[in-house]
N, C-alpha and C. Protein backbone atom coordinates (compact mmCIF):
# COMPACT_ATOMS: atom_id res chain seq x y z
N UNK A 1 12.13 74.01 -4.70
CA UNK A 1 12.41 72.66 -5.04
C UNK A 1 12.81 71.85 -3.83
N UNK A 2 13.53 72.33 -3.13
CA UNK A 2 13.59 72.09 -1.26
C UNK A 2 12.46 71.24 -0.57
N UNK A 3 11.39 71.24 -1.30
CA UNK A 3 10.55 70.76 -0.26
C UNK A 3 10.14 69.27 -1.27
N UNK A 4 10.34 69.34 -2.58
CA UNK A 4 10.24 68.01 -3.37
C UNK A 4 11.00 67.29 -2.78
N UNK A 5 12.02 67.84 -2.72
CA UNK A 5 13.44 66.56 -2.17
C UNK A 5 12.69 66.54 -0.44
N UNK A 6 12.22 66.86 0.20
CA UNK A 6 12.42 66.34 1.35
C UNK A 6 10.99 65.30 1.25
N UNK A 7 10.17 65.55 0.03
CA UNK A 7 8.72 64.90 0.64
C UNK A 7 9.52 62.76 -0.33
N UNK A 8 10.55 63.14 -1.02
CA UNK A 8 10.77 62.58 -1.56
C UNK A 8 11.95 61.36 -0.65
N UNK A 9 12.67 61.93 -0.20
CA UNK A 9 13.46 61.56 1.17
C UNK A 9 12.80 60.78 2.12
N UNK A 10 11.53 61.77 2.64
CA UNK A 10 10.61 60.80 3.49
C UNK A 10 9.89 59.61 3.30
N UNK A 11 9.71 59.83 1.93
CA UNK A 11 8.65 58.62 1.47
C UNK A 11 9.90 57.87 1.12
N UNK A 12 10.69 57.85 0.67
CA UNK A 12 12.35 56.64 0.55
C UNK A 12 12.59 56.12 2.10
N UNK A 13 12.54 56.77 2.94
CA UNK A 13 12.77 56.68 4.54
C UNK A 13 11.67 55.98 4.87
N UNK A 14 10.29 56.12 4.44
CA UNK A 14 9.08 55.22 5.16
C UNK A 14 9.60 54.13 4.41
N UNK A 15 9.89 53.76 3.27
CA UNK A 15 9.50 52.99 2.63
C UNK A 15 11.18 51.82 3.22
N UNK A 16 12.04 52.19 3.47
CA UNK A 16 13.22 51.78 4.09
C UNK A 16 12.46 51.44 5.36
N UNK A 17 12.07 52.13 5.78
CA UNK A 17 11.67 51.66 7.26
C UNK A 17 11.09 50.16 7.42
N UNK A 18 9.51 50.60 6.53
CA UNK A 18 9.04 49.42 5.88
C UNK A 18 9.27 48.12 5.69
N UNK A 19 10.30 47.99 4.68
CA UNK A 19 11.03 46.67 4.49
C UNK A 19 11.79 46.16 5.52
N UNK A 20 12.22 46.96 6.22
CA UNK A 20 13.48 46.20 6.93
C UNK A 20 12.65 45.98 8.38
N UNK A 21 11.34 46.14 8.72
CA UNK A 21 10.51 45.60 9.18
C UNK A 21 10.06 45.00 8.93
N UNK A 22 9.23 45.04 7.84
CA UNK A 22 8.92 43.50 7.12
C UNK A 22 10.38 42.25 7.11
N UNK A 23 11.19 42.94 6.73
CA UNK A 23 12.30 41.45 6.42
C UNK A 23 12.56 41.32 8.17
N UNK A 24 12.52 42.11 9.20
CA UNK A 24 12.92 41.48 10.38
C UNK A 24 11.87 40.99 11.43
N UNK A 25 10.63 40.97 10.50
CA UNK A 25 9.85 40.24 11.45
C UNK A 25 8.84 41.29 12.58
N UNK A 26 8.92 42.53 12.22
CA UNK A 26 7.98 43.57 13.19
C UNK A 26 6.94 43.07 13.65
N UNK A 27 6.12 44.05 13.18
CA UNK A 27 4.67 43.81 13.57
C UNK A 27 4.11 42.76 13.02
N UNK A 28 4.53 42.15 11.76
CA UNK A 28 3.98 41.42 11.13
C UNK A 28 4.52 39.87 11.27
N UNK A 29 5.31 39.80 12.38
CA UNK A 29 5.44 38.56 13.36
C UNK A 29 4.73 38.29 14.28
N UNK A 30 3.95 39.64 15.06
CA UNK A 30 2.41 39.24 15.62
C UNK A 30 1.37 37.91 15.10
N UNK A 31 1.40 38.45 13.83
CA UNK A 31 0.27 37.68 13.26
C UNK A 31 0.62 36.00 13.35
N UNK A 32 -0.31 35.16 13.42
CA UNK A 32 -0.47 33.81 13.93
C UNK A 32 -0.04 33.15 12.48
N UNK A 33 0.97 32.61 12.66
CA UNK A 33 1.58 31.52 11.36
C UNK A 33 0.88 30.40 11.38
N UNK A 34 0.76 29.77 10.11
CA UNK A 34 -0.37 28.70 9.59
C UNK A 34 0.13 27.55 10.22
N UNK A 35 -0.45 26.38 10.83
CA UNK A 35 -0.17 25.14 11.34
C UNK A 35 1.20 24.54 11.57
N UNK A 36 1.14 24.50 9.92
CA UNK A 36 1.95 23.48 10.14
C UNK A 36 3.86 24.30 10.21
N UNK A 37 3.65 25.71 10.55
CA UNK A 37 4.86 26.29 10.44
C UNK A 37 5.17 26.59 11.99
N UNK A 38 4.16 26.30 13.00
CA UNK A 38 4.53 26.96 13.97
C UNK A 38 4.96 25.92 14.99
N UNK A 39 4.97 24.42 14.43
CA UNK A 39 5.39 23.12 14.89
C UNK A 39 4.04 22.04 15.55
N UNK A 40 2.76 22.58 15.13
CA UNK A 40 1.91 22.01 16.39
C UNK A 40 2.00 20.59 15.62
N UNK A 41 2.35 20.30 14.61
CA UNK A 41 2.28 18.29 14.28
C UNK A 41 3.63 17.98 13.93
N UNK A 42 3.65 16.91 14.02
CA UNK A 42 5.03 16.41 14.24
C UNK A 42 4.85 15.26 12.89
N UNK A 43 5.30 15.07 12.21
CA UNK A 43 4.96 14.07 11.21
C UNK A 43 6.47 13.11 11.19
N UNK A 44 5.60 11.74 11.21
CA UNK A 44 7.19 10.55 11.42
C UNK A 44 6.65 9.30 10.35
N UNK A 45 7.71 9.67 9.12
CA UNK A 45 7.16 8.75 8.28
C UNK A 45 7.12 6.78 8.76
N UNK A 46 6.24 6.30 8.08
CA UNK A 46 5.62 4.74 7.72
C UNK A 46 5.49 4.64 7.25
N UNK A 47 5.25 2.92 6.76
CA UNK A 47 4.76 2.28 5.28
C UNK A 47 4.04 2.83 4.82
N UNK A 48 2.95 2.98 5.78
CA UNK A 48 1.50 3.23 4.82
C UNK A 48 1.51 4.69 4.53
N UNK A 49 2.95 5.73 4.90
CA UNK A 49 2.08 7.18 4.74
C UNK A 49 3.36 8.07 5.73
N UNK A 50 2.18 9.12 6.78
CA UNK A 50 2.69 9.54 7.35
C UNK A 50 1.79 8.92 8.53
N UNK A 51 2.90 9.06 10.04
CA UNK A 51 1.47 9.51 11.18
C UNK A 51 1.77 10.53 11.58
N UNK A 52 0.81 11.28 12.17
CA UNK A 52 0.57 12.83 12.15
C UNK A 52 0.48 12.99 13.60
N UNK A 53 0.95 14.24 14.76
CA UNK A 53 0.57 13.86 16.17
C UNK A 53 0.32 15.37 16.32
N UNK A 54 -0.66 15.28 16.87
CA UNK A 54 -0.91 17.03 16.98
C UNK A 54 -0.64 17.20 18.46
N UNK A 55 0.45 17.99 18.47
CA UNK A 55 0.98 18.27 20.15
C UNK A 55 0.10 19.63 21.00
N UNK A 56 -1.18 20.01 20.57
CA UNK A 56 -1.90 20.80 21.00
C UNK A 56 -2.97 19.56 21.69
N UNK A 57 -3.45 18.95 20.92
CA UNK A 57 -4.39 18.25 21.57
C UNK A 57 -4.00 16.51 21.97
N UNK A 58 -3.01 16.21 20.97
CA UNK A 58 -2.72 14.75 21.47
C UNK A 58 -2.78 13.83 20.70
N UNK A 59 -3.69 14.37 19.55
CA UNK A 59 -4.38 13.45 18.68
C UNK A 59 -3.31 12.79 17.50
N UNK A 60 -3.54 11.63 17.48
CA UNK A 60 -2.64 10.55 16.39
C UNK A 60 -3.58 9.80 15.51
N UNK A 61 -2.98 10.53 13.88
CA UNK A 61 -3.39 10.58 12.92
C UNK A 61 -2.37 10.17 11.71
N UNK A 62 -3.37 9.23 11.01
CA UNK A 62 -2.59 8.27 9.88
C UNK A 62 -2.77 8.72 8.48
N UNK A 63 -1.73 9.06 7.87
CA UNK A 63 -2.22 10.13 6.68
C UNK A 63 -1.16 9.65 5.61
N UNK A 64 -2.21 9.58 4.45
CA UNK A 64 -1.12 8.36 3.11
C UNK A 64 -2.13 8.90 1.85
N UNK A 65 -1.09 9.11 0.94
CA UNK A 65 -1.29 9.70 -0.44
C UNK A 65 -2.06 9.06 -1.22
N UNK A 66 -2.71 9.45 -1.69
CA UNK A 66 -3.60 8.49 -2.98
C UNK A 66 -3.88 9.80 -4.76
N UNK A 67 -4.36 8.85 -5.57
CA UNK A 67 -4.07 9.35 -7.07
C UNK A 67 -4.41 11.17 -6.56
N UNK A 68 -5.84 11.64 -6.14
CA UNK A 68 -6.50 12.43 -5.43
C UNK A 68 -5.52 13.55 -4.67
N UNK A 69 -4.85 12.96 -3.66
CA UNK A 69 -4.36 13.76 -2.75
C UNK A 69 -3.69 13.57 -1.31
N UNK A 70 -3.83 13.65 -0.45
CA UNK A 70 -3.44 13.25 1.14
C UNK A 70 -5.24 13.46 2.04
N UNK A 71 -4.80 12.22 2.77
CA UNK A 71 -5.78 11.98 3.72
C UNK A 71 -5.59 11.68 4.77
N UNK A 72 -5.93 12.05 5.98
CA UNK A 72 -5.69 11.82 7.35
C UNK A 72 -6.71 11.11 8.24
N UNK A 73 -6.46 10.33 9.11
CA UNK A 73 -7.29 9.26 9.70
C UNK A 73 -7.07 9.36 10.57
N UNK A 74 -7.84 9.82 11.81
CA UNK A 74 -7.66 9.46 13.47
C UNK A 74 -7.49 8.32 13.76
N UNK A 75 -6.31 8.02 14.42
CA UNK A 75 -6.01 6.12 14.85
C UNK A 75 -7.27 6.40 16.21
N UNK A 76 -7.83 5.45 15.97
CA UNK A 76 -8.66 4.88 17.39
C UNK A 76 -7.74 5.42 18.84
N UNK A 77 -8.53 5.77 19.26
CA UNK A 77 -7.65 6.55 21.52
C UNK A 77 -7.99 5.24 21.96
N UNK A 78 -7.43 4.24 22.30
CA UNK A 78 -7.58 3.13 22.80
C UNK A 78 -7.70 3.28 24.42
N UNK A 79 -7.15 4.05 24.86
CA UNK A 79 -7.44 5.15 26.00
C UNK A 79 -8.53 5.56 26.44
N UNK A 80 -9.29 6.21 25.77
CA UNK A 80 -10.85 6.83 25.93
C UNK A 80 -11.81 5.47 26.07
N UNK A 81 -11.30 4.69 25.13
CA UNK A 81 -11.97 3.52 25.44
C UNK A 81 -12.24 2.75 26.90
N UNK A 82 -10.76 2.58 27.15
CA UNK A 82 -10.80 2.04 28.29
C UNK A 82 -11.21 3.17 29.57
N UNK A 83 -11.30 4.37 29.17
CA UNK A 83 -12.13 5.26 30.56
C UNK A 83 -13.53 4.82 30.68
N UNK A 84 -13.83 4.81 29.55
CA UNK A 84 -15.34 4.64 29.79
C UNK A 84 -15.67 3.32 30.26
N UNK A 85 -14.92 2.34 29.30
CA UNK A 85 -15.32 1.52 30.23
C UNK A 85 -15.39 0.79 31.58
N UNK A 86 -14.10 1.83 32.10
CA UNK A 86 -13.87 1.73 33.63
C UNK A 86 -14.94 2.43 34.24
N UNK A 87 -15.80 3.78 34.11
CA UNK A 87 -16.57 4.58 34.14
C UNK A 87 -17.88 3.23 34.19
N UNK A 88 -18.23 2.97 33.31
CA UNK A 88 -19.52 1.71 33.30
C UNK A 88 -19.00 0.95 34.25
N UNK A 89 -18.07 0.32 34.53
CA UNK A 89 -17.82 -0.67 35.65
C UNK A 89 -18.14 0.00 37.29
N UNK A 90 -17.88 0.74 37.04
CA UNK A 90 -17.83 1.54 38.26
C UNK A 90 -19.18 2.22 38.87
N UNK A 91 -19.73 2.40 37.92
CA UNK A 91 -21.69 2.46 38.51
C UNK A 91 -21.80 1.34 38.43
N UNK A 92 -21.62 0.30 37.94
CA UNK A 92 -22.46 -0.92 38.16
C UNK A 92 -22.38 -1.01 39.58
N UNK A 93 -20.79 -1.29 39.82
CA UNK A 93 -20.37 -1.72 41.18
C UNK A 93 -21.13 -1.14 42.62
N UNK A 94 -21.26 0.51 41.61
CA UNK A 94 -21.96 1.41 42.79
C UNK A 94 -23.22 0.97 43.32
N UNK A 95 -24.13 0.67 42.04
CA UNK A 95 -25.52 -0.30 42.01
C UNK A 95 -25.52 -1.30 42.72
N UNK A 96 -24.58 -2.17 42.55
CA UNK A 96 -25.07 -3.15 42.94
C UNK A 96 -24.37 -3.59 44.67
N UNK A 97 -23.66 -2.52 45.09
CA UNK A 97 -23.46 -2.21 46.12
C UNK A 97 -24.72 -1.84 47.37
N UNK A 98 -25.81 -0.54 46.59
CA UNK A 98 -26.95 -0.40 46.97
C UNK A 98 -28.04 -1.45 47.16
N UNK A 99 -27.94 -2.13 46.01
CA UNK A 99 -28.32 -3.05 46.13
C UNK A 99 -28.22 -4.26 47.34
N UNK A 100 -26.90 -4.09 47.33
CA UNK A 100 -26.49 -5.37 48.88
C UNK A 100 -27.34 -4.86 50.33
N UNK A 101 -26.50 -3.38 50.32
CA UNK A 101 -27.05 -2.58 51.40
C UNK A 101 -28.45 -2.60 51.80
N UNK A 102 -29.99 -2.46 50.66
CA UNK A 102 -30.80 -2.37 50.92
C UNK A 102 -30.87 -4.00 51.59
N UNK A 103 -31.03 -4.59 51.41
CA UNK A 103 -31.42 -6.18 52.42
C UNK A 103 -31.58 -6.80 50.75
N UNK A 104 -31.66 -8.17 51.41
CA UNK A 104 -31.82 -9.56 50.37
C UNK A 104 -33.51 -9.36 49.70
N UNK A 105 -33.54 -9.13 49.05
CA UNK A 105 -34.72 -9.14 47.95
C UNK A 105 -34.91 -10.72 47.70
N UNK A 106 -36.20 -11.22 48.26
CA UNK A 106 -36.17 -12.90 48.04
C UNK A 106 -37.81 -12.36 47.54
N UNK A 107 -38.24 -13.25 46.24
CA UNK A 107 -39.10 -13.39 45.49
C UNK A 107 -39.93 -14.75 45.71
N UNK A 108 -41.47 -14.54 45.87
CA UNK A 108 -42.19 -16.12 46.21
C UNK A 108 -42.08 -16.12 47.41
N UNK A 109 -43.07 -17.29 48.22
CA UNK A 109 -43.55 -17.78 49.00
C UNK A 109 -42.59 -18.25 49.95
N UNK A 110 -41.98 -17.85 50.87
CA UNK A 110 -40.88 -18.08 52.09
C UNK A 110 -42.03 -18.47 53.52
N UNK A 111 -42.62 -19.57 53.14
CA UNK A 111 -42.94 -19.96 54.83
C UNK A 111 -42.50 -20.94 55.71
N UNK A 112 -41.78 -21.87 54.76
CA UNK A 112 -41.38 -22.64 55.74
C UNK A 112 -39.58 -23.19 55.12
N UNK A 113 -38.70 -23.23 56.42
CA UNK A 113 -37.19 -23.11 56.23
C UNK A 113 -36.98 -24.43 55.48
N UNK A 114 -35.49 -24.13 54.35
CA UNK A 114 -35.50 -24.99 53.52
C UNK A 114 -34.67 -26.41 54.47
N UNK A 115 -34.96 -27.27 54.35
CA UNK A 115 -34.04 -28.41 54.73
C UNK A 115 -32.38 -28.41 54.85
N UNK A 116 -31.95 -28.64 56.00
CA UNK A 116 -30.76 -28.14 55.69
C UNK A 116 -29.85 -29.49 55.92
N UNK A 117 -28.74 -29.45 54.37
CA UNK A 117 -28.43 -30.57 53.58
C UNK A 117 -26.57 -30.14 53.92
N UNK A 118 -26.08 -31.14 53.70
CA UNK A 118 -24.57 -30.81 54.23
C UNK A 118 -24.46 -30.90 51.64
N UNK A 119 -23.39 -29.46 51.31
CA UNK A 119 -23.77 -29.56 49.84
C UNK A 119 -22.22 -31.31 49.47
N UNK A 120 -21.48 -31.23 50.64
CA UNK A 120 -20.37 -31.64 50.44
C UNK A 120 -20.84 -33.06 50.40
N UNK A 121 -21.46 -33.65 50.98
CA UNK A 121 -21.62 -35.01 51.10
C UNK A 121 -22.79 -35.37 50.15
N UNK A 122 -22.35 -36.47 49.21
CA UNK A 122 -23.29 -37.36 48.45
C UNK A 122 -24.20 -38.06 48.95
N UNK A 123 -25.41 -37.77 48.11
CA UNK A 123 -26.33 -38.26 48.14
C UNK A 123 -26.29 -39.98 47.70
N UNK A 124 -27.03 -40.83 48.85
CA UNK A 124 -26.68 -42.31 48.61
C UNK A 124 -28.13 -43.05 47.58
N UNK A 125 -27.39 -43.44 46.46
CA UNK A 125 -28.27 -43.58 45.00
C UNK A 125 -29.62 -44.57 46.08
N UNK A 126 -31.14 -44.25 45.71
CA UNK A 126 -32.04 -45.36 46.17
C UNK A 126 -31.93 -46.59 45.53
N UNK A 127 -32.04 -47.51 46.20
CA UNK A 127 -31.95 -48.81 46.04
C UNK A 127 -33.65 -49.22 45.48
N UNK A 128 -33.89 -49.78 44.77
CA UNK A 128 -35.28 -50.56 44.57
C UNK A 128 -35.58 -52.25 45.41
N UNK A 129 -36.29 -52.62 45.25
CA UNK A 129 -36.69 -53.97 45.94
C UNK A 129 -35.80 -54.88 45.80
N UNK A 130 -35.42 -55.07 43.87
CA UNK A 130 -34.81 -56.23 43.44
C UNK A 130 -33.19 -55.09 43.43
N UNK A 131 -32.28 -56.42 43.05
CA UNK A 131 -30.84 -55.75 42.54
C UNK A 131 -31.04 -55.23 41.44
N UNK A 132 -29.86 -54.53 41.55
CA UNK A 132 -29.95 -53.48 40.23
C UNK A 132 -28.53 -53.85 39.76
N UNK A 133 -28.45 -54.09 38.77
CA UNK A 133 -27.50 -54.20 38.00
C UNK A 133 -27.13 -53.18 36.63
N UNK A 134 -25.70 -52.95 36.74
CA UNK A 134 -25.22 -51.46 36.15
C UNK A 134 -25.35 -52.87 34.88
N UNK A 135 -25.40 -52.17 33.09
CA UNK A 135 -25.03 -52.83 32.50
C UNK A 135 -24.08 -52.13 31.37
N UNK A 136 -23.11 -52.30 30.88
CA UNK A 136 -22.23 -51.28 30.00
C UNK A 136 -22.25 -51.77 29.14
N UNK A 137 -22.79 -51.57 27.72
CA UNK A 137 -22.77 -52.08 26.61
C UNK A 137 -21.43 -52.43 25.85
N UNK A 138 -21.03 -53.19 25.38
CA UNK A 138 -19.61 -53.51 25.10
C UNK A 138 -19.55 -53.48 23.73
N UNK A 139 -18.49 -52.94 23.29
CA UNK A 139 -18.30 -53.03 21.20
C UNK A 139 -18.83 -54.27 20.66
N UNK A 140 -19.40 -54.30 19.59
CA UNK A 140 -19.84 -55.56 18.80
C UNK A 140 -18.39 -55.86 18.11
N UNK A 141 -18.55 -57.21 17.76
CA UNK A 141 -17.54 -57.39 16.64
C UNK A 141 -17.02 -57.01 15.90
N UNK A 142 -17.83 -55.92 14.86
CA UNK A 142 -17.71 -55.36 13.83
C UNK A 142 -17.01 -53.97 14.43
N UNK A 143 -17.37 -53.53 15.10
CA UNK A 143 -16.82 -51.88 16.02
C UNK A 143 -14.82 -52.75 16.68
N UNK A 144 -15.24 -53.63 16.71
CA UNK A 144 -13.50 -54.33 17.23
C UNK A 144 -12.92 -54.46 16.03
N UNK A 145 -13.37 -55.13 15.12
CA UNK A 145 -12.56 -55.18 13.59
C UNK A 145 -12.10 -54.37 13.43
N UNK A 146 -13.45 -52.64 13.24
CA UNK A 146 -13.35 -51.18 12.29
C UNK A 146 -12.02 -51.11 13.42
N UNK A 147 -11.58 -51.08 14.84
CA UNK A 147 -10.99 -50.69 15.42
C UNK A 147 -9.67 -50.84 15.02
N UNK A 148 -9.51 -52.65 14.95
CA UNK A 148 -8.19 -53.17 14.85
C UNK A 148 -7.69 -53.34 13.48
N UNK A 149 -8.52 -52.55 12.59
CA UNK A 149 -8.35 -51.79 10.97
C UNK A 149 -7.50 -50.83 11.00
N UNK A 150 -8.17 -50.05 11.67
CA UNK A 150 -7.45 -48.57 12.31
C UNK A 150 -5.91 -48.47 12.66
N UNK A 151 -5.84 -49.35 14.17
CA UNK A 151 -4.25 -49.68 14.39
C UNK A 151 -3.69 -50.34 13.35
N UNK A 152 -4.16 -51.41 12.61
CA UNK A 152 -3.00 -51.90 11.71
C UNK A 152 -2.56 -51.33 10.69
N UNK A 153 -3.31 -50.06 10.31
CA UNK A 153 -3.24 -49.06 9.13
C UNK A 153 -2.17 -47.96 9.44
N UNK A 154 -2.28 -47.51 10.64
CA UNK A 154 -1.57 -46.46 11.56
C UNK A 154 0.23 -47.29 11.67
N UNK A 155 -0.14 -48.52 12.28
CA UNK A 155 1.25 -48.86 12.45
C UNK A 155 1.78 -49.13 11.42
N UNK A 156 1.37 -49.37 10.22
CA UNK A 156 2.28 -50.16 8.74
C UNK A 156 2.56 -48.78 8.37
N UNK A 157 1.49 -47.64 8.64
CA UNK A 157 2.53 -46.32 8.30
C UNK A 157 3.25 -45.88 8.93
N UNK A 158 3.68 -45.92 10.59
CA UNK A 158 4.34 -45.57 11.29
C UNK A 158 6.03 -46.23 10.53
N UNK A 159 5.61 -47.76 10.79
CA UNK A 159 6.97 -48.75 9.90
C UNK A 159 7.25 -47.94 8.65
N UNK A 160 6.24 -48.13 7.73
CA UNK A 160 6.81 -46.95 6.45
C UNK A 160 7.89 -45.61 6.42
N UNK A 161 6.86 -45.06 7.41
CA UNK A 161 7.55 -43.77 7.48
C UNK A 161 9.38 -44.05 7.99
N UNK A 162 9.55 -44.91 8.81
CA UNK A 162 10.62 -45.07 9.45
C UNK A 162 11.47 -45.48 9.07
N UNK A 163 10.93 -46.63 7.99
CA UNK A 163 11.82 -46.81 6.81
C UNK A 163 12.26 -46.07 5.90
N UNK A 164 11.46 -45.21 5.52
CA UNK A 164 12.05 -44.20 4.80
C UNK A 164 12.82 -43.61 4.99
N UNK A 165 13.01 -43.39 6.46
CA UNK A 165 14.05 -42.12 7.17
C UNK A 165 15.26 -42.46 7.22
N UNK A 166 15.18 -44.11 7.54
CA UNK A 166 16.39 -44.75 8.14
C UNK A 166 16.91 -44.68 6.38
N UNK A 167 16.23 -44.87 4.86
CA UNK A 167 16.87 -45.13 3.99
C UNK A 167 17.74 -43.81 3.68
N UNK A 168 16.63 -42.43 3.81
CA UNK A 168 17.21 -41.23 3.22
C UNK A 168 18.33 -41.37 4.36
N UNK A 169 18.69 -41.15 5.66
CA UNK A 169 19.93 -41.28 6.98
C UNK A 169 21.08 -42.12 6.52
N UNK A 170 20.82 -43.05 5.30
CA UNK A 170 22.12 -43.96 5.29
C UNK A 170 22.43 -43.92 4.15
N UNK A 171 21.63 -42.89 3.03
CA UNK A 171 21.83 -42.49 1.70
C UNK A 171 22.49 -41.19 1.77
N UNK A 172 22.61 -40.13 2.66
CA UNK A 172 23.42 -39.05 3.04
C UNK A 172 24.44 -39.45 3.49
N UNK A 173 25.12 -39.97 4.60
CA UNK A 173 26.18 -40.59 4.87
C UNK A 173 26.82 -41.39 4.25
């Protein structure tokens, strides 16, 4: 019977062993814990939700409940944006650098040099035979009336208004 009790002992002893490896984390702390336990997002609540920041890669993400479930939204890298488009600026510049370098690219018929004009000084208007007279058309009557319609409409409300102010200013006091 000596040997029941000891196969019985051992397997109580594995099985002790067992647990108190399992409860302290042994081998089975190797294994890779799921996301969101091992800290890689950081979640900081907002109105609309959560935003989400994943500290592995960088990425900022907007995530808000609906009847359904939770959903997450990459906010725009406003960043990436602006690389590239520094990136496009920057071949152009390269281009059109080459461009300078190779010589002046002139298109059409170059045989004879253009006249050379000072750009600062005005040109003096040609005169014709007879005088010339500027003529500026002046308001008709009716365009002076519609006008002095206008101001007298503007100022009787300006007076209005002022009256009013001065009445409500001496009705408070």
């Amino acid at each position: 019977m000596r040997p029941a009790k000891s196969s019985t002992t051992s397997w109580l002893a594995t099985a002790a062993i067992a647990a108190v490896l399992a409860a302290s984390g042994g081998p089975l702390a190797a294994q890779s814990a799921p996301d969101g336990e091992n800290g890689r997002y950081t979640m900081t609540p907002i109105p609309e939700g959560v935003l989400r920041l994943d500290t592995r890669t960088g990425t900022v993400s907007t995530c808000a409940g609906n009847g359904a479930g939770w959903a997450c939204y990459a906010v725009p890298d406003e960043r990436s944006a602006l690389d590239a488009e520094i990136g496009r600026l920057q071949a152009e510049v390269e281009k059109l650098k080459e461009q300078l370098a190779a010589g002046p690219t002139v298109s059409g018929k170059v045989d004879e040099a253009l006249p050379k004009s000072d750009p600062l000084k005005k040109a003096e208007p040609k005169v014709a035979e007879g005088d010339r007279k500027i003529e500026i058309p002046l308001p008709s009557d009716q365009d002076v009336d519609r006008m002095m319609s206008f101001l007298e409409k503007a100022w009787r409300r300006l007076i209005d208004m002022a009256n009013r102010l001065q009445k409500d200013v001496s009705g408070k006091i």
